[in-house]
C-alpha atoms as a PDB file:
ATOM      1  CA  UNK A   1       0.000   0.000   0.000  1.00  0.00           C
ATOM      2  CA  UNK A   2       1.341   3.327  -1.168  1.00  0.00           C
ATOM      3  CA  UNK A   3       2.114   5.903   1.478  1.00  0.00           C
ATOM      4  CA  UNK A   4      -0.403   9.139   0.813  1.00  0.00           C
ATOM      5  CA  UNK A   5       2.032  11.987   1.168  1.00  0.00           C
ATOM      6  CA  UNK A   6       0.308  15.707   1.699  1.00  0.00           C
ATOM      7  CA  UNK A   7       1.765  19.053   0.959  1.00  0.00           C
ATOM      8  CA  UNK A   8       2.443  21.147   4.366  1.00  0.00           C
ATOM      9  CA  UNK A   9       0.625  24.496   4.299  1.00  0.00           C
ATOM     10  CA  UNK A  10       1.746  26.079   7.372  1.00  0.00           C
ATOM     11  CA  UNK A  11      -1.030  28.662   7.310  1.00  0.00           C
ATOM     12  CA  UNK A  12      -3.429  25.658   9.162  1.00  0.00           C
ATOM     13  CA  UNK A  13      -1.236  25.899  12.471  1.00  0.00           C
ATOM     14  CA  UNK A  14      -0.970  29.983  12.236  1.00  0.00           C
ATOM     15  CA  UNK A  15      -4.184  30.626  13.253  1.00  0.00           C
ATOM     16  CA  UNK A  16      -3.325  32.929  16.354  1.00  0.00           C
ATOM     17  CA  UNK A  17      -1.902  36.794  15.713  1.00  0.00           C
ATOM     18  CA  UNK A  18       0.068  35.444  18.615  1.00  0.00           C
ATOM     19  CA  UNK A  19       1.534  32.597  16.373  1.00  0.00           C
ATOM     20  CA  UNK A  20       1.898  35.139  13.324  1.00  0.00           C
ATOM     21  CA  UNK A  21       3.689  37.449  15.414  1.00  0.00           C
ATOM     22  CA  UNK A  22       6.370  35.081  16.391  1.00  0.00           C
ATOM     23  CA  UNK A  23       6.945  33.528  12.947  1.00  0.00           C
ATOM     24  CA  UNK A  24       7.632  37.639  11.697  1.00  0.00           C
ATOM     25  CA  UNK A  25       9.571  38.403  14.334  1.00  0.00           C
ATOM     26  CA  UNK A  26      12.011  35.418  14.278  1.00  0.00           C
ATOM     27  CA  UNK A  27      11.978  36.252  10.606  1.00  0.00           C
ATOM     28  CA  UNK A  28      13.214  39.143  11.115  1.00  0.00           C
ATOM     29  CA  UNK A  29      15.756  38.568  13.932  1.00  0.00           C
ATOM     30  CA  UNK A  30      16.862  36.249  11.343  1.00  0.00           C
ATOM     31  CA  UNK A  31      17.694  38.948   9.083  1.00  0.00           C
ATOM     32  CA  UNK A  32      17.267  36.458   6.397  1.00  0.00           C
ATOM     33  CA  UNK A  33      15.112  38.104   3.236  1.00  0.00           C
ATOM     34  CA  UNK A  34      13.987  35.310   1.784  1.00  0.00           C
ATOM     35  CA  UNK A  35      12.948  34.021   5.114  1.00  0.00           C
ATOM     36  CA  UNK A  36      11.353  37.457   6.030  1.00  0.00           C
ATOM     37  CA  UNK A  37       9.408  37.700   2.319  1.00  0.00           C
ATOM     38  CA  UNK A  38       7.630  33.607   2.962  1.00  0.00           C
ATOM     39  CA  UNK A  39       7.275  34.681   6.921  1.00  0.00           C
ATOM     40  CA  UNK A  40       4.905  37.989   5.773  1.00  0.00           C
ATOM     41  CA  UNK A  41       3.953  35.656   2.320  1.00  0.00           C
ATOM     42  CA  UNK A  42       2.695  32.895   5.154  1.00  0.00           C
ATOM     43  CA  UNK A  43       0.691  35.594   7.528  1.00  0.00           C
ATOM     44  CA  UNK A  44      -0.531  36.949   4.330  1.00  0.00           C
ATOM     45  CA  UNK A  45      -2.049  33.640   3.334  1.00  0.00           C
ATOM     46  CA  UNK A  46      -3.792  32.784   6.650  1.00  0.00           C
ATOM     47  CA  UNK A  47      -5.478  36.037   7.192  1.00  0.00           C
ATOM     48  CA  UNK A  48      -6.302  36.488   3.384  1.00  0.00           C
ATOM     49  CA  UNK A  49      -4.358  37.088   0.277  1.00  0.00           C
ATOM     50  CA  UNK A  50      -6.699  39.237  -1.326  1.00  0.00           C
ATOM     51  CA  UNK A  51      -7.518  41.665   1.306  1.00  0.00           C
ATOM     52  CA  UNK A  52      -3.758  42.223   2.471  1.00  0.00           C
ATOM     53  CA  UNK A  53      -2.706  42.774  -1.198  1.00  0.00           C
ATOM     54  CA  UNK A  54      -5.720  45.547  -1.104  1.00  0.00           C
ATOM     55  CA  UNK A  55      -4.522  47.116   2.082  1.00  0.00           C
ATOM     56  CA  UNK A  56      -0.979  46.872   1.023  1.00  0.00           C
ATOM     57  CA  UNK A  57      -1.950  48.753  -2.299  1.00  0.00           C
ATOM     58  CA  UNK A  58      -0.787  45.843  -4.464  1.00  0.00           C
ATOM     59  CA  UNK A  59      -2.625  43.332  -6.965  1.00  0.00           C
ATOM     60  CA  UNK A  60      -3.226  39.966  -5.615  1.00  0.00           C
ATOM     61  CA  UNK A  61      -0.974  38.439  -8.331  1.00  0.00           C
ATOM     62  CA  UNK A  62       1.815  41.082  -7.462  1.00  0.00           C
ATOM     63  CA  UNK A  63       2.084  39.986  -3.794  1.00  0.00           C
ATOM     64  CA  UNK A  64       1.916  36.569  -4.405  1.00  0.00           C
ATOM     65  CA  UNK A  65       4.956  36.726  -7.023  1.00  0.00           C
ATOM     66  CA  UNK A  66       6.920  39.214  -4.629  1.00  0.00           C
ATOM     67  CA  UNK A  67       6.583  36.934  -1.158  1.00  0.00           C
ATOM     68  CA  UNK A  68       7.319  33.637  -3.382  1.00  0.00           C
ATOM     69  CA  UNK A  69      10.464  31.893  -2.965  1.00  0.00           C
ATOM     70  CA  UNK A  70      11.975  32.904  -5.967  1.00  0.00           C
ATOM     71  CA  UNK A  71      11.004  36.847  -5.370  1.00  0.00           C
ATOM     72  CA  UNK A  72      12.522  39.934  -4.435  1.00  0.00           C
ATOM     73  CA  UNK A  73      10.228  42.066  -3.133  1.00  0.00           C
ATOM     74  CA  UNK A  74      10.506  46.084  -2.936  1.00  0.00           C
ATOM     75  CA  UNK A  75      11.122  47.869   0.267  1.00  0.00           C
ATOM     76  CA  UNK A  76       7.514  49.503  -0.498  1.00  0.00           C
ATOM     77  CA  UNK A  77       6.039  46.787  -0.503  1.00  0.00           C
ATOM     78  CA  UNK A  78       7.576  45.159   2.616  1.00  0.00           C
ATOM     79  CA  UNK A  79       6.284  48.278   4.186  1.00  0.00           C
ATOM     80  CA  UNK A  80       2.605  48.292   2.929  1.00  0.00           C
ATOM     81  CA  UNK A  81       2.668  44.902   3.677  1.00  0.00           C
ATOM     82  CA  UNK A  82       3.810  45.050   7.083  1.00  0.00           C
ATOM     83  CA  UNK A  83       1.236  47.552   7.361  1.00  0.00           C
ATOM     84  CA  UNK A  84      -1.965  45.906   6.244  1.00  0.00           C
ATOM     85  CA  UNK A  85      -1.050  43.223   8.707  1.00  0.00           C
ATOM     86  CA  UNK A  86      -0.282  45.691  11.683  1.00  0.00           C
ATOM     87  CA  UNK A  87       3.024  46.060  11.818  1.00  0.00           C
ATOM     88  CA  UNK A  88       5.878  48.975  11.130  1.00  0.00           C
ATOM     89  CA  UNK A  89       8.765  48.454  10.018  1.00  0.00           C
ATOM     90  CA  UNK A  90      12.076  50.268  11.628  1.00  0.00           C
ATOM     91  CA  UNK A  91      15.233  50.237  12.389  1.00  0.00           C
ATOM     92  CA  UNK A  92      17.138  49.692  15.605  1.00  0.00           C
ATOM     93  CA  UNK A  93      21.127  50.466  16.225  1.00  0.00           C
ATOM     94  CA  UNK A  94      23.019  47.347  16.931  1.00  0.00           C
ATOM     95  CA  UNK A  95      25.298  47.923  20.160  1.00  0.00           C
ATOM     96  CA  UNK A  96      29.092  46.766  19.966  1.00  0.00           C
ATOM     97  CA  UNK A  97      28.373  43.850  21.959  1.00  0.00           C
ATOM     98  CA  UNK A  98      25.966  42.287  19.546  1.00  0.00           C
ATOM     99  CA  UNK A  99      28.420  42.987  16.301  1.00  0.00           C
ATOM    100  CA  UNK A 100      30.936  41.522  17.919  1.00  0.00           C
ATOM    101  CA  UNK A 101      28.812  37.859  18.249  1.00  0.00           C
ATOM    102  CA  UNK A 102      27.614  38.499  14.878  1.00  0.00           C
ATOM    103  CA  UNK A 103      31.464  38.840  13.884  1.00  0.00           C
ATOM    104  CA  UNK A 104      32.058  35.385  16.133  1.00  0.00           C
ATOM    105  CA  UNK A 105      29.420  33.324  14.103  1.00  0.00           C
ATOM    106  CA  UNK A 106      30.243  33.906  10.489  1.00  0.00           C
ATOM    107  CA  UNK A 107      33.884  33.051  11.538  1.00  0.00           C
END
């Protein structure tokens, strides 16, 4: 008997904005883009494709392509999607203390 193998579509266990939060924020602690671009494309999905892409002032189609694995999306819109799902992007000053275990890890 063959084994029935399902895709994973992580939007079924993000059902919380407590669970979305964390999965953005350890995106972005990750500093990773691609991981940040599926972390917002993943929140995107589970609250609703179409209606971020409308609050983010983008076209369904345009977000999906930007947030998919193989996209780059702009800083705009990273922002207005950030935005339509209540967050805002900034930028924080990394002390000496944290460079220097940054500098430790990529040796």
């Amino acid at each position: 008997m063959a084994l029935e193998i399902i895709p994973f579509d992580a939007t079924e266990f993000l059902d919380t904005e407590e669970s979305q939060t964390h999965l953005i924020e350890d995106a972005f602690e990750s500093g990773d883009a691609g991981y940040i671009a599926h972390a917002l494309g993943v929140v995107a999905k589970a609250r609703g494709m179409s209606q971020v892409a409308r609050d983010a002032g983008v076209t369904r189609e345009a977000l999906y392509k930007s947030l998919s694995e193989k996209g780059d999306p702009k800083l705009s819109t990273l922002i207005g999607v950030a935005a339509a799902l209540g967050y805002k992007l900034t930028a924080t000053r990394v002390g000496d203390s944290a460079m220097r275990e940054d500098e430790r890890r990529s040796a």
